[in-house]
N, C-alpha and C. Protein backbone atom coordinates (compact mmCIF):
# COMPACT_ATOMS: atom_id res chain seq x y z
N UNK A 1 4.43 -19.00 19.26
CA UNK A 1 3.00 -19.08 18.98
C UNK A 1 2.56 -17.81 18.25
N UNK A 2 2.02 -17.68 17.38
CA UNK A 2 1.43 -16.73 16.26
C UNK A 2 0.57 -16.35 17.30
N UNK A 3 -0.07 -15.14 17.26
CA UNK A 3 -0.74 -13.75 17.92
C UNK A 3 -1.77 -13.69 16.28
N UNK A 4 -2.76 -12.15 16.57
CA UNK A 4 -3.16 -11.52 16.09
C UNK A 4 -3.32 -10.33 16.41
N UNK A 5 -3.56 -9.03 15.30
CA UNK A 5 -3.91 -7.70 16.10
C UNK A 5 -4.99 -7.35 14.55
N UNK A 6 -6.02 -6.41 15.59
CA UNK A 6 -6.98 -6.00 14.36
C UNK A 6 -6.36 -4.24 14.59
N UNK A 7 -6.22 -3.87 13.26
CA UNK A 7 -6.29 -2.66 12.73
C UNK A 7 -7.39 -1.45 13.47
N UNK A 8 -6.90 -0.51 13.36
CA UNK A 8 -7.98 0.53 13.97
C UNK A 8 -9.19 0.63 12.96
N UNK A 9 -8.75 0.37 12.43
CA UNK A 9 -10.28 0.35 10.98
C UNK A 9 -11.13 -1.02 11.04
N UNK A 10 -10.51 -2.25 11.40
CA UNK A 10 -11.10 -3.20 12.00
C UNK A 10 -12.20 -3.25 13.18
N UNK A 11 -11.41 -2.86 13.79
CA UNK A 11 -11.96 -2.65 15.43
C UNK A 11 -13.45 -1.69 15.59
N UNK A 12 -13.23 -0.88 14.50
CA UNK A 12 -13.71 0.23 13.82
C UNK A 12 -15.37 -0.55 13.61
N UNK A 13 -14.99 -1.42 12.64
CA UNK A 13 -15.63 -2.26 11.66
C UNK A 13 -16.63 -3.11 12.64
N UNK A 14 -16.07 -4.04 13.75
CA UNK A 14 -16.23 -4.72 14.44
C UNK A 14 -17.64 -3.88 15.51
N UNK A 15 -16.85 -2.82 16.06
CA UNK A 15 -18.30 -1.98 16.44
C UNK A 15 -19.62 -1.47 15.76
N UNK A 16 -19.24 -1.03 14.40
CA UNK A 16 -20.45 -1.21 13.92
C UNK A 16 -21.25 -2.08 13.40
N UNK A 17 -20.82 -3.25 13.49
CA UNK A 17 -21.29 -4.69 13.10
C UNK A 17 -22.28 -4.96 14.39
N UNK A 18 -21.53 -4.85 15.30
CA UNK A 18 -22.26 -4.89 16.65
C UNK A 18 -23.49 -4.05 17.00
N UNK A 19 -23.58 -2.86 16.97
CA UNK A 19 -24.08 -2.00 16.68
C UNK A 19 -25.30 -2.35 15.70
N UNK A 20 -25.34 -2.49 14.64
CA UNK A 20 -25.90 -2.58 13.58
C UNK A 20 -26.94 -4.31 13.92
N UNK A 21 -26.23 -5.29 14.41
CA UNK A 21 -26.74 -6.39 14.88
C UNK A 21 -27.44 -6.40 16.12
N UNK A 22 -27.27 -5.40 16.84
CA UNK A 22 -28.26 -5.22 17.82
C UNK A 22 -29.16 -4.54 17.81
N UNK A 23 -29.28 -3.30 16.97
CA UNK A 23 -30.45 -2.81 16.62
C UNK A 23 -31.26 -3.92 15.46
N UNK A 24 -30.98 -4.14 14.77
CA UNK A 24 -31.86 -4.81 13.85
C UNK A 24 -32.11 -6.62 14.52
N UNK A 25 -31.52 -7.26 14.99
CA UNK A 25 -32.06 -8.41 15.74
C UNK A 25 -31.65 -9.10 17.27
N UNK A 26 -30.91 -7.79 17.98
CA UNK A 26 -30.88 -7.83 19.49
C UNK A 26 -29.47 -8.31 19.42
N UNK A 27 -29.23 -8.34 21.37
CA UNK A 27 -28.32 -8.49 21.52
C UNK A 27 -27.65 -9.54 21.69
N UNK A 28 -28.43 -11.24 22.03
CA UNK A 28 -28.38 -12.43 21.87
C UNK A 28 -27.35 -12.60 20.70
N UNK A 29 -28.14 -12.09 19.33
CA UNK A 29 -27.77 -12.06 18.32
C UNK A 29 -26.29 -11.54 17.64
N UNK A 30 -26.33 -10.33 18.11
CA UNK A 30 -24.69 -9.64 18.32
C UNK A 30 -23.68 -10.51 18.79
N UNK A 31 -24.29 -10.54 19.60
CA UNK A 31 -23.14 -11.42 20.98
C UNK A 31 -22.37 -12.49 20.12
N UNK A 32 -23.57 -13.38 19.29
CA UNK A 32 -22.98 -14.94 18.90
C UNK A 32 -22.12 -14.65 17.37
N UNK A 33 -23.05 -13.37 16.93
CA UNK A 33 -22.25 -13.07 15.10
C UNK A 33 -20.72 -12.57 15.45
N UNK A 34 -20.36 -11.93 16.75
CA UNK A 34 -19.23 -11.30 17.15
C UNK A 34 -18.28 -12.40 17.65
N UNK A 35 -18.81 -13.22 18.22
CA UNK A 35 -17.97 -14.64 18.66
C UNK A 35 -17.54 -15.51 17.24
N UNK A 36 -19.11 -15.53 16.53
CA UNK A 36 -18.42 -16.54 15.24
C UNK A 36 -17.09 -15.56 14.49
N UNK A 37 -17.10 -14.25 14.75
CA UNK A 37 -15.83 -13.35 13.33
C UNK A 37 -14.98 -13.70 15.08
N UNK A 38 -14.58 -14.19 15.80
CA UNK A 38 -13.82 -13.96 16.58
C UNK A 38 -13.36 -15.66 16.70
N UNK A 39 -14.12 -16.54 16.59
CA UNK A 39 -13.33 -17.54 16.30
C UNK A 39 -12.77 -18.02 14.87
N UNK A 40 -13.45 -17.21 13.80
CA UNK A 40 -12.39 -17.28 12.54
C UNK A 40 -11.26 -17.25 12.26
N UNK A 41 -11.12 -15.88 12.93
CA UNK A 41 -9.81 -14.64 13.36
C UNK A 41 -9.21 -15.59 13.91
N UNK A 42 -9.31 -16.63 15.12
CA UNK A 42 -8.60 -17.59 16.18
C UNK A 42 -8.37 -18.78 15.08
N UNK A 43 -9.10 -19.17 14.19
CA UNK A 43 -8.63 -20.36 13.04
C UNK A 43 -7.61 -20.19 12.24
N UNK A 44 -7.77 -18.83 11.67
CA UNK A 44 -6.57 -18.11 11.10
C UNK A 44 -5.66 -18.28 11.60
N UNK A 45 -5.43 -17.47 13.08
CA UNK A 45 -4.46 -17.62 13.54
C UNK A 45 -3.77 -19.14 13.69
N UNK A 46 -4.38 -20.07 14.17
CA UNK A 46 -4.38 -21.64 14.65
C UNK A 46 -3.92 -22.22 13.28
N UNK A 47 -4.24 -21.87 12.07
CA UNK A 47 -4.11 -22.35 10.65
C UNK A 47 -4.70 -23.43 10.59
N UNK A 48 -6.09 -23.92 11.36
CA UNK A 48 -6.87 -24.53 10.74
C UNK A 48 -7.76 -24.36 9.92
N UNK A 49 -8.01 -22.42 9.41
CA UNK A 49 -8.88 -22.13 8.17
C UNK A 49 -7.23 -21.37 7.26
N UNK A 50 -7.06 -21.44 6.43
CA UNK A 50 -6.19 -21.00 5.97
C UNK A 50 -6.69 -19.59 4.93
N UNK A 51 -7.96 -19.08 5.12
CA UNK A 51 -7.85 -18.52 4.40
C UNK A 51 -8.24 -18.45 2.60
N UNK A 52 -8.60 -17.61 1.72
CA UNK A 52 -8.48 -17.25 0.77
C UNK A 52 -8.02 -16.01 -0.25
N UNK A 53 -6.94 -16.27 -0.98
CA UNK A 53 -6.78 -15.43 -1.99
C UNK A 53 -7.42 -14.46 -2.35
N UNK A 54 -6.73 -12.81 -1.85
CA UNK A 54 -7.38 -11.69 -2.47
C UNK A 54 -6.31 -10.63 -2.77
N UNK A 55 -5.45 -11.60 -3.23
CA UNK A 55 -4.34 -11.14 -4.50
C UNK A 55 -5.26 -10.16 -5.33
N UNK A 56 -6.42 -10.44 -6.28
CA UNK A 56 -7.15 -9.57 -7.04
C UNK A 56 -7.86 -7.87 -6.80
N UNK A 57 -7.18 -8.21 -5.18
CA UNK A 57 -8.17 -6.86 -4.35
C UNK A 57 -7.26 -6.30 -3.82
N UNK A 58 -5.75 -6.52 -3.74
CA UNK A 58 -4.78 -5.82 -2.84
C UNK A 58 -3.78 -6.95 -2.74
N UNK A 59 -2.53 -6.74 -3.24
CA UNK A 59 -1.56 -7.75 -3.23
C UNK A 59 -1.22 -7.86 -1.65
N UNK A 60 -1.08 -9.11 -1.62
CA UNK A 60 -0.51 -9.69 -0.25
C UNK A 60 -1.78 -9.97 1.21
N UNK A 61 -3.20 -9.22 0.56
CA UNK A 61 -4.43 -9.70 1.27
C UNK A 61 -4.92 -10.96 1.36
N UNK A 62 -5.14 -11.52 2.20
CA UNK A 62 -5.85 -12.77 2.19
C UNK A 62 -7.29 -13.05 2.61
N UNK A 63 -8.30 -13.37 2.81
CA UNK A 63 -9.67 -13.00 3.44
C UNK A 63 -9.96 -14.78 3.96
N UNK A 64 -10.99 -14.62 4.92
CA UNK A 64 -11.84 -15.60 5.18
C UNK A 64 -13.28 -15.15 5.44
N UNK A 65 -14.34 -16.26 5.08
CA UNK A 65 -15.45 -15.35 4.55
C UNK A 65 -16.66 -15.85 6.18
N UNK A 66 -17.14 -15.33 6.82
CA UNK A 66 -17.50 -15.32 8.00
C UNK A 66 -19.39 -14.91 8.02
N UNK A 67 -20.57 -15.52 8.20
CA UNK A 67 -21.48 -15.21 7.36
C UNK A 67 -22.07 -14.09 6.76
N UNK A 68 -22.51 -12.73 6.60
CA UNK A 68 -22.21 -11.82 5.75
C UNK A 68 -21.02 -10.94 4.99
N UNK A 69 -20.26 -10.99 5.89
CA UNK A 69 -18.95 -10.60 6.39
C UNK A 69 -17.44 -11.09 5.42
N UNK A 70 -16.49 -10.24 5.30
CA UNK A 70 -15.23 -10.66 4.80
C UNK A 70 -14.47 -9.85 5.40
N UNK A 71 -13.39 -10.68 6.19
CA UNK A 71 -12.61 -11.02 7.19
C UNK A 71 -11.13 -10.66 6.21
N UNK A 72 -10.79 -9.89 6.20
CA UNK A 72 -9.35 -9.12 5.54
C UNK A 72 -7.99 -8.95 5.87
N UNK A 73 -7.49 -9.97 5.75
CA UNK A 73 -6.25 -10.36 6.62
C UNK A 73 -4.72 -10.13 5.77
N UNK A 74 -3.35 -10.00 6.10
CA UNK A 74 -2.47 -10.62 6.18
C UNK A 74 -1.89 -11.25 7.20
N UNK A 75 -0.68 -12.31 6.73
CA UNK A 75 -0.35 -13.05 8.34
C UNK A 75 1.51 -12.99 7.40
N UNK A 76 1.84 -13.03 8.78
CA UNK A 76 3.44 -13.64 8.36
C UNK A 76 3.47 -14.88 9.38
N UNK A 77 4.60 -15.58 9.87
CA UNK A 77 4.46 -16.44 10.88
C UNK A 77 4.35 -16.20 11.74
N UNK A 78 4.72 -14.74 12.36
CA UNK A 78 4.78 -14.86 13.50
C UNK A 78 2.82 -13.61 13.71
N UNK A 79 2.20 -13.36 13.10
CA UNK A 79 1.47 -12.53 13.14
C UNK A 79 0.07 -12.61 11.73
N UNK A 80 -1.44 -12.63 12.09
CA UNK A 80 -2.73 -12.24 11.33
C UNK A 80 -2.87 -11.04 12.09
N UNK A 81 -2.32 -9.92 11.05
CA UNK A 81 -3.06 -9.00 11.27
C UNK A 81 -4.74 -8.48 10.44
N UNK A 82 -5.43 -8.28 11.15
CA UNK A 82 -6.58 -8.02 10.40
C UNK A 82 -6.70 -6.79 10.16
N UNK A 83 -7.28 -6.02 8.68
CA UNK A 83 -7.30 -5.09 8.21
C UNK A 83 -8.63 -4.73 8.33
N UNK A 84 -10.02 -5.11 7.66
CA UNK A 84 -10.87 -5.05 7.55
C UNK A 84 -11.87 -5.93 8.06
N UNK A 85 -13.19 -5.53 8.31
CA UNK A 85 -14.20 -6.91 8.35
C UNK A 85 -15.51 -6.18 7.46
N UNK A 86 -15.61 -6.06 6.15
CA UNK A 86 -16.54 -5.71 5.67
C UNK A 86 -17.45 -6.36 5.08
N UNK A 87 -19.38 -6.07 5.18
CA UNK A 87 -20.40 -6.47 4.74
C UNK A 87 -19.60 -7.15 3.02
N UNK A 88 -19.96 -8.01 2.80
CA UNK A 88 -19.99 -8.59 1.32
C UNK A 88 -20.51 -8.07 0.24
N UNK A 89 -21.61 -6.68 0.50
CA UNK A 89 -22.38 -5.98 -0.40
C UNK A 89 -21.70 -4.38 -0.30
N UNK A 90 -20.81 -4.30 0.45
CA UNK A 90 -19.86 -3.16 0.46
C UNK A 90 -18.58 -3.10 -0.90
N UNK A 91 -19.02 -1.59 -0.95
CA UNK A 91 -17.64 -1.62 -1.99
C UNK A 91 -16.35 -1.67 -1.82
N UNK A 92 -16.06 -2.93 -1.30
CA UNK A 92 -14.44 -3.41 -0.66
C UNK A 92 -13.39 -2.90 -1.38
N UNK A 93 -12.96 -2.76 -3.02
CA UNK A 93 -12.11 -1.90 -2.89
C UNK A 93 -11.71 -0.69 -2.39
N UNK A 94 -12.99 0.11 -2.49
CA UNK A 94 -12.89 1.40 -2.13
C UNK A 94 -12.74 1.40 -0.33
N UNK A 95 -13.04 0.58 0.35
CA UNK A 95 -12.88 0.50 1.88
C UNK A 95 -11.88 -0.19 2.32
N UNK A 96 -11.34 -0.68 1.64
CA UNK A 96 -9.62 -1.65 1.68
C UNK A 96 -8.84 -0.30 1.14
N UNK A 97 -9.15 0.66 0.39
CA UNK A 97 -8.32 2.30 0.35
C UNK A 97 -8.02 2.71 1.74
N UNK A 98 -9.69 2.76 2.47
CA UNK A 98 -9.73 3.66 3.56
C UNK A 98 -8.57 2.89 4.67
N UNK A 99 -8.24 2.03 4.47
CA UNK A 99 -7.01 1.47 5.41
C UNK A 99 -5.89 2.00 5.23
N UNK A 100 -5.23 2.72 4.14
CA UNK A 100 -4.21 3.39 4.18
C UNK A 100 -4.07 4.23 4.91
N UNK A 101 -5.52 5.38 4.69
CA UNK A 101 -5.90 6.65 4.90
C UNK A 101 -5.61 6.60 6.53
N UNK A 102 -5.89 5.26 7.05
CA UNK A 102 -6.63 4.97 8.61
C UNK A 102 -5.18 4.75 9.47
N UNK A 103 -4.01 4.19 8.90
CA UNK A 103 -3.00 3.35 9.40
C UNK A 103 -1.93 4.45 9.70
């Protein structure tokens, strides 16, 4: 059975999403935006979302797009690891760098 693990820059990512969603529209709100990037992550894994192509942004990345949010993955079979979860209005190349820096 395929697993997942999020990156320290993920996890990273994931708190200030939280963070950021509870100050600006509570914690109701947090709670359910953190469950929807957490059952993506679980589709991925499951391979009932497969994902999209981001060959153009980092060879061998794949993303799924989660509602503001892009969900930054590779998988092999036995493993989705997640790299990133960054805002859509973020400068994702330059924060798909900071994963080297981070790893």
């Amino acid at each position: 059975m395929r697993g997942y693990v999020l990156s320290p820059a993920a996890e990273h990512d994931l708190d200030d999403i939280w963070d950021y969603t509870v100050d600006r529209w509570g914690e109701a709100q947090a709670e359910r935006y953190i469950l929807n990037i957490e059952s993506t992550v679980q589709s991925l894994v499951d391979g009932t979302q497969p994902g999209l192509s981001a060959e153009g942004i980092r060879k061998g990345y794949r993303k799924a797009l989660v509602g503001m949010h892009v969900v930054f993955f590779r998988q092999s079979a036995e493993l989705v690891e997640v790299i990133r979860i960054l805002h859509q209005q973020m400068d994702i190349p330059g924060r798909l760098g900071d994963f080297d820096q981070v790893r």
